[in-house]
Protein backbone atom coordinates (compact mmCIF):
# COMPACT_ATOMS: atom_id res chain seq x y z
CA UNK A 1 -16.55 -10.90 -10.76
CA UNK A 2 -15.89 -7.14 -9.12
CA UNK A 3 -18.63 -7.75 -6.74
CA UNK A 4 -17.17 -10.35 -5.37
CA UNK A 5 -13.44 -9.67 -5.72
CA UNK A 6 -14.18 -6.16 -3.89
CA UNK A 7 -16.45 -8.01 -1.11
CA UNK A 8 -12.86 -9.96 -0.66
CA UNK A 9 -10.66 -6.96 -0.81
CA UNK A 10 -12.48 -5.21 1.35
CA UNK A 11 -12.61 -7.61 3.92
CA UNK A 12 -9.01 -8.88 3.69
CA UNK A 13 -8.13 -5.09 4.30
CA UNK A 14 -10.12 -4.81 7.35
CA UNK A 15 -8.35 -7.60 8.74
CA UNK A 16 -4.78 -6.58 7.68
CA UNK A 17 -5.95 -3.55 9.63
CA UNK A 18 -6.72 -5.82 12.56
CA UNK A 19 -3.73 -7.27 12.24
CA UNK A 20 -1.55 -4.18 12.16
CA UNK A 21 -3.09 -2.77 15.58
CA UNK A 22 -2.64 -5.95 17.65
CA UNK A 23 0.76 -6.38 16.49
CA UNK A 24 3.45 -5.89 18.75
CA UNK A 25 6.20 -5.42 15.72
CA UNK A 26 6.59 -5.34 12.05
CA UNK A 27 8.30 -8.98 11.59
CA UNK A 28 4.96 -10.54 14.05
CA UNK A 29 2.42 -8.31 12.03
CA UNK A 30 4.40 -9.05 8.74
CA UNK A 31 4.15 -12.83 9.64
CA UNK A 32 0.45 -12.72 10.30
CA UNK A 33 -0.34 -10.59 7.39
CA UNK A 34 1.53 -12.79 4.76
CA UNK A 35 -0.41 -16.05 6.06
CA UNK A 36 -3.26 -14.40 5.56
CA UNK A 37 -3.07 -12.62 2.14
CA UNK A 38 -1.91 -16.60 1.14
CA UNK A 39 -5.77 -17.47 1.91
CA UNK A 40 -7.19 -14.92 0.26
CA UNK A 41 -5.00 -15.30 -2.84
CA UNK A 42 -5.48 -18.89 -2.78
CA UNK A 43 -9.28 -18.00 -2.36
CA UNK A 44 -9.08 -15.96 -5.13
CA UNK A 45 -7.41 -18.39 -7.72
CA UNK A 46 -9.82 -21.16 -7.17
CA UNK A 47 -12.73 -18.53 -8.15
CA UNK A 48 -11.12 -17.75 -10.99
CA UNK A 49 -10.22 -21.38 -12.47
CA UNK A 50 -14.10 -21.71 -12.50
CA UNK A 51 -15.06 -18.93 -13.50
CA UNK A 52 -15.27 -17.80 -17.38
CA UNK A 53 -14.10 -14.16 -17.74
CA UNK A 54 -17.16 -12.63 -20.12
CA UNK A 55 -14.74 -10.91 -22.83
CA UNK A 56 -11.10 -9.87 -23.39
CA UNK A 57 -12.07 -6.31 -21.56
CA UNK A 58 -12.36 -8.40 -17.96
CA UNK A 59 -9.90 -10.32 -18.35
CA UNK A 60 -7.23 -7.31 -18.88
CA UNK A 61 -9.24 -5.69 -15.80
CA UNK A 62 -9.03 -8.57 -13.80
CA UNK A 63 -4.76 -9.02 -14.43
CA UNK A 64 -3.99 -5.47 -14.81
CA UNK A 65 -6.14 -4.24 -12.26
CA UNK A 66 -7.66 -6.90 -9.57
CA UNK A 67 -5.23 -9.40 -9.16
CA UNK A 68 -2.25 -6.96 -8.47
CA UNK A 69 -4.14 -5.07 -5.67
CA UNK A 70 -4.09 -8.98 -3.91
CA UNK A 71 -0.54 -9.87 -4.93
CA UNK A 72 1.44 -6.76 -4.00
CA UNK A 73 -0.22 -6.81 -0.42
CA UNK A 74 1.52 -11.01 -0.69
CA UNK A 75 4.74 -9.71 -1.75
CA UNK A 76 4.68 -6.64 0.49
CA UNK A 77 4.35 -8.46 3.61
CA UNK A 78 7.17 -11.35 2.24
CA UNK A 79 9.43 -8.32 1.44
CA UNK A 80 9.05 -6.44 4.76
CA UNK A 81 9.37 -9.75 6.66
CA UNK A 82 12.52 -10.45 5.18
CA UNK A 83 13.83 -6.61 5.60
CA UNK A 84 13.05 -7.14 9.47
CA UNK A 85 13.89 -10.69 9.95
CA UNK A 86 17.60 -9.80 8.41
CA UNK A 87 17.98 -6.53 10.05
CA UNK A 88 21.47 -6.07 11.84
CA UNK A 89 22.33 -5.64 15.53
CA UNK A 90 23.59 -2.37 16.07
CA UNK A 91 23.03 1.31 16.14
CA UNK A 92 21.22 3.54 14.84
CA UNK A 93 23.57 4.46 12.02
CA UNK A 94 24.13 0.90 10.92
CA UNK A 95 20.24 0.31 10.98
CA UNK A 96 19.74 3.60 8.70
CA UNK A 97 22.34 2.36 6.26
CA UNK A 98 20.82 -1.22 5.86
CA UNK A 99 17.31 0.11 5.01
CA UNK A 100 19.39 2.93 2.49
CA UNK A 101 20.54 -0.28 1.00
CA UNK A 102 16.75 -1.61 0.46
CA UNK A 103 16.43 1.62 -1.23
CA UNK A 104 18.81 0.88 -3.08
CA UNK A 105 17.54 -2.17 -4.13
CA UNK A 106 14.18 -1.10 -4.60
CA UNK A 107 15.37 1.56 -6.97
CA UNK A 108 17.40 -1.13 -9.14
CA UNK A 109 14.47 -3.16 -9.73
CA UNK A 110 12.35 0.16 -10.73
CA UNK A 111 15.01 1.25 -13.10
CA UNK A 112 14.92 -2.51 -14.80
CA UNK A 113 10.67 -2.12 -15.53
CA UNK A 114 10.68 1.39 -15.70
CA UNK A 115 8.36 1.09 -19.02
CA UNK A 116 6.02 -1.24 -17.55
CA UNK A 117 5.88 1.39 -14.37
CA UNK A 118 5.63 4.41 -16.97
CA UNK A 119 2.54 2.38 -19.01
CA UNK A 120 0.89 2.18 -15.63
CA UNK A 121 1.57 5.34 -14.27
CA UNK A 122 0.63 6.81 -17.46
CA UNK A 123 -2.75 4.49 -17.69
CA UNK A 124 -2.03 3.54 -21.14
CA UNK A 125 -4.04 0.92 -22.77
CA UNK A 126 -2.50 0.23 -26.39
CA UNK A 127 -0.28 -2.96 -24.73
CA UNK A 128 -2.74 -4.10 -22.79
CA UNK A 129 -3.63 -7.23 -24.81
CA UNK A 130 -0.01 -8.48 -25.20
CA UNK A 131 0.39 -7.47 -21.12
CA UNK A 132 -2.83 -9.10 -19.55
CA UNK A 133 -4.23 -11.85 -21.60
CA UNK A 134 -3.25 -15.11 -21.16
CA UNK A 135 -3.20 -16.36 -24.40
CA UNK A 136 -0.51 -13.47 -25.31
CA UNK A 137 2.12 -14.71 -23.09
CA UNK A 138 5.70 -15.75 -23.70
CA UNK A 139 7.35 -18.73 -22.14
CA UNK A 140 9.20 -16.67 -20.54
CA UNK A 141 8.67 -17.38 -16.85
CA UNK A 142 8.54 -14.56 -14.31
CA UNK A 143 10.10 -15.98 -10.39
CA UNK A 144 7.33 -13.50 -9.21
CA UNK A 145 5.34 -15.33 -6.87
CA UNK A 146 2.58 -17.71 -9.11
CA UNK A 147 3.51 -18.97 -12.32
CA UNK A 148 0.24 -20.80 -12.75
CA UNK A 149 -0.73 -19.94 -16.67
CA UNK A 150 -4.00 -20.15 -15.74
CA UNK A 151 -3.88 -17.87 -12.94
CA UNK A 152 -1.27 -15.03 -14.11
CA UNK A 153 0.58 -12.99 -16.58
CA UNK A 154 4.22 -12.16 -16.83
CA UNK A 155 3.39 -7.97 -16.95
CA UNK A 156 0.55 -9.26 -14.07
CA UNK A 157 3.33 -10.53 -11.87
CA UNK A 158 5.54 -7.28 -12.47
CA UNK A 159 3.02 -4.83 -12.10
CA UNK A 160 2.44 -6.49 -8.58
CA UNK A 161 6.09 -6.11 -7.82
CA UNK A 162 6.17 -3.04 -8.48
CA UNK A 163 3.45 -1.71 -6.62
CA UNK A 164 4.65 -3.55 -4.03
CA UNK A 165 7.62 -2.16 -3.88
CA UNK A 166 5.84 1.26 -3.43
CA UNK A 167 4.73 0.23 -0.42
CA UNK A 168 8.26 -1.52 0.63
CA UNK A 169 9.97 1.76 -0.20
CA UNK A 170 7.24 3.86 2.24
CA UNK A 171 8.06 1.14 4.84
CA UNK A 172 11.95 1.57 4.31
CA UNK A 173 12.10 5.26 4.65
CA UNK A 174 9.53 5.60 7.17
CA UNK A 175 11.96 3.26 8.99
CA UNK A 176 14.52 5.73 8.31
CA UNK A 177 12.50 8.66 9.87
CA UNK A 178 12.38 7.21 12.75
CA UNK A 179 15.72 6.40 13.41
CA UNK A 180 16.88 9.79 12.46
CA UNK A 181 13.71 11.98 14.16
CA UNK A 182 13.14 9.84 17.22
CA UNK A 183 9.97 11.29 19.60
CA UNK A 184 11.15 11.84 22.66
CA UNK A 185 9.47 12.02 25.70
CA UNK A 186 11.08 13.37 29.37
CA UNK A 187 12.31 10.22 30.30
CA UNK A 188 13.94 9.98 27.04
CA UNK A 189 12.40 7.00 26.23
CA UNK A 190 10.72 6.54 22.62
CA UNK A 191 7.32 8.54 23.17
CA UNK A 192 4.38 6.14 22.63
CA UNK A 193 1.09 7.33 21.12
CA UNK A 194 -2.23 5.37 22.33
CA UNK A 195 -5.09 7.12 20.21
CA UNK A 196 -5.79 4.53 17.54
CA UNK A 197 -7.27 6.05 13.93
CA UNK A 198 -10.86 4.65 14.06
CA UNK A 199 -12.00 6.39 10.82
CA UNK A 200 -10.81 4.85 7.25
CA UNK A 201 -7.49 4.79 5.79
CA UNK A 202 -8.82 7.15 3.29
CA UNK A 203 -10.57 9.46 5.40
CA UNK A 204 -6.60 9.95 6.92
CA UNK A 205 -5.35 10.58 3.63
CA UNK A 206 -7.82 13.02 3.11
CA UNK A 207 -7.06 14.63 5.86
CA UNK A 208 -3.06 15.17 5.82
CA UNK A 209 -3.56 16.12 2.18
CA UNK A 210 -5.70 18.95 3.45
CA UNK A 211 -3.15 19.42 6.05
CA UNK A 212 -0.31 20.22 2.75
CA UNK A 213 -2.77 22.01 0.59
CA UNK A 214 -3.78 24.19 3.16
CA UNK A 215 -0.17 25.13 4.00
CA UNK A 216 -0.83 24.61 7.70
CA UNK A 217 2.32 22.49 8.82
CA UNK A 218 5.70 24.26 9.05
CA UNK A 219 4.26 27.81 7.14
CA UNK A 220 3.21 25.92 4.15
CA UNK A 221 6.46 24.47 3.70
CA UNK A 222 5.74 20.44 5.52
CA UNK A 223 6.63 17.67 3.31
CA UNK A 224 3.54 15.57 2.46
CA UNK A 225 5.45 12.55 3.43
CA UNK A 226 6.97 14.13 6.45
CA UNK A 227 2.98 14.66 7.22
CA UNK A 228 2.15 11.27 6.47
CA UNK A 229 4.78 9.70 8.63
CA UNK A 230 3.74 11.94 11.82
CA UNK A 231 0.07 10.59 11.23
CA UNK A 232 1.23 6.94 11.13
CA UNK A 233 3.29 7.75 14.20
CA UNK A 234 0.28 9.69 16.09
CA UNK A 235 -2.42 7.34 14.99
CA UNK A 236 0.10 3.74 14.75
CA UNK A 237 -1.46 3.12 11.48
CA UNK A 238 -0.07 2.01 7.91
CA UNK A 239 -1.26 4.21 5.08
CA UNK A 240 -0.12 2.30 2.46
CA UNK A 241 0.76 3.64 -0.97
CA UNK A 242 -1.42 6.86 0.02
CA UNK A 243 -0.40 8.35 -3.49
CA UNK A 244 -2.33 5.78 -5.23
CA UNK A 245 -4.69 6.44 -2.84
CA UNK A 246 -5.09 10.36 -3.89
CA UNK A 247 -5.04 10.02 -7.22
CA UNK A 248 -8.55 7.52 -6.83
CA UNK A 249 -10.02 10.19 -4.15
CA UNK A 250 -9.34 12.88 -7.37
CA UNK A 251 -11.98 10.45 -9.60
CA UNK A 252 -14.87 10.83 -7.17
CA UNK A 253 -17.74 12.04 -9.14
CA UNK A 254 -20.42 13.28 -6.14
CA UNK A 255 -17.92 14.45 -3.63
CA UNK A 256 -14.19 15.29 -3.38
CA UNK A 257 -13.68 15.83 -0.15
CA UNK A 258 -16.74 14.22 2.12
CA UNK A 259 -14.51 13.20 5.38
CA UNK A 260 -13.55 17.26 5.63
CA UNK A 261 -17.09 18.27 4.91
CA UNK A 262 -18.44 15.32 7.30
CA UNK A 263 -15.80 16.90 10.23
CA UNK A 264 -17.12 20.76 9.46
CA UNK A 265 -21.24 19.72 9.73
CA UNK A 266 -20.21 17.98 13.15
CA UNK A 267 -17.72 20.91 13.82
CA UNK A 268 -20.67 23.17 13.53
CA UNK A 269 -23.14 21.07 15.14
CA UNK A 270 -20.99 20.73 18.10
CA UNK A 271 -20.58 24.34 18.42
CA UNK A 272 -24.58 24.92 17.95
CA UNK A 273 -25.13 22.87 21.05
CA UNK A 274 -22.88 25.15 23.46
């Protein structure tokens, strides 16, 4: 089961990476990203109705951990593809106070499963039977996407939103940013960046969080998501929910940091050879 489901995450990542540099805007990449995150799902659901989880434990890590990392990416996409298919005409204030409004909206359905966010957040485990095992749903039916018993829970489902929504709300006020700290180049024009981040999403993380810790941006006083933004911008990359993303890097048990230490041995290599 995880071999196989992280052989498919990994490689529907690297192509929702693809996707995101030939794109020429976010409704054509979120288009393309949502057809594809329907294969893999779909992919992913027919390997599961054959397959027999082994006990309770990988079942609850399957829905509680697995499945959501492939259904928030589906209802990601669907939600930013709506956001910029329905985005007014108009200026720059009117565009900053539609995406305030998906703020708003994200925030209202955060504030309606804040205890299923909090249980997460706070990797509890005492609910997790009720939460992720099949046989412990309600008939209660979630509208979240798949309501195929076999293939999903009601907390499942949520859990997905939710961490989707992360995402959607990093979109949003990126979005934001933008309009209100445009780049300007001579010809005052929008300035366009062409290096493209070749390295890992994570190895980026890495580095702006080294960027913050070390206090290097604004005299110690840059925003980590101010940070994050500029590296998107620079690099015209997506780095995701790169919270989530720092609180896994934290759980490495050889190395913290080996992107830093990799760019300080070439670093000194480099300066060897002069």
């Amino acid at each position: 089961m995880t071999k196989y489901t992280t052989k498919q995450y990994g490689l529907m990542m690297d192509k929702l990476t693809e996707i995101a540099r030939e794109s020429s805007n976010n409704l054509q990449k979120a288009e393309r990203s949502l057809a594809l995150v329907q294969t893999y799902i779909q992919e992913l659901k027919l390997f599961v109705l054959n397959y027999e989880f082994c006990d309770e434990a990988e079942e609850i890590s399957f829905f509680k951990q697995i499945k959501p990392m492939f259904l928030k990416e589906l209802i990601y996409h669907k939600e930013v593809y709506h956001i910029e298919a329905n985005r007014p005409y108009g200026n720059s204030e009117t565009l900053i106070g539609y995406y305030r409004q998906m703020v708003t909206n994200i925030g209202l359905y955060f504030s309606r499963n804040q205890s299923l966010y909090n249980y997460y957040q706070a990797e509890k485990t005492n609910s997790d039977r009720e939460y992720y095992l099949r046989d412990f749903q309600q008939t209660t039916v979630d509208n979240t996407m798949d309501i195929d018993s076999r293939f999903c829970t009601i907390h499942s489902n949520k859990l997905s939103k939710l961490l989707a929504f992360e995402m959607v709300g990093h979109h949003v006020h990126k979005s934001i940013y933008h309009l209100e700290n445009p780049s300007m180049s001579e010809e005052g024009n929008l300035r366009k960046f062409t290096n493209q981040w070749t390295g890992s999403l994570v190895d980026l993380i890495e580095l702006g969080y080294a960027l913050y810790a070390g206090g290097a941006v604004n005299n110690g006083r840059g925003d980590i998501k101010q940070i994050m933004t500029d590296l998107e911008l620079i690099f015209n990359i997506d780095l995701g929910n790169y919270y989530r993303t720092f609180q896994n890097m934290r759980l490495r048990k050889k190395n913290l940091t080996p992107f830093l230490d990799n760019l300080k041995d070439n670093l000194v290599r480099k300066m060897e050879d002069y």
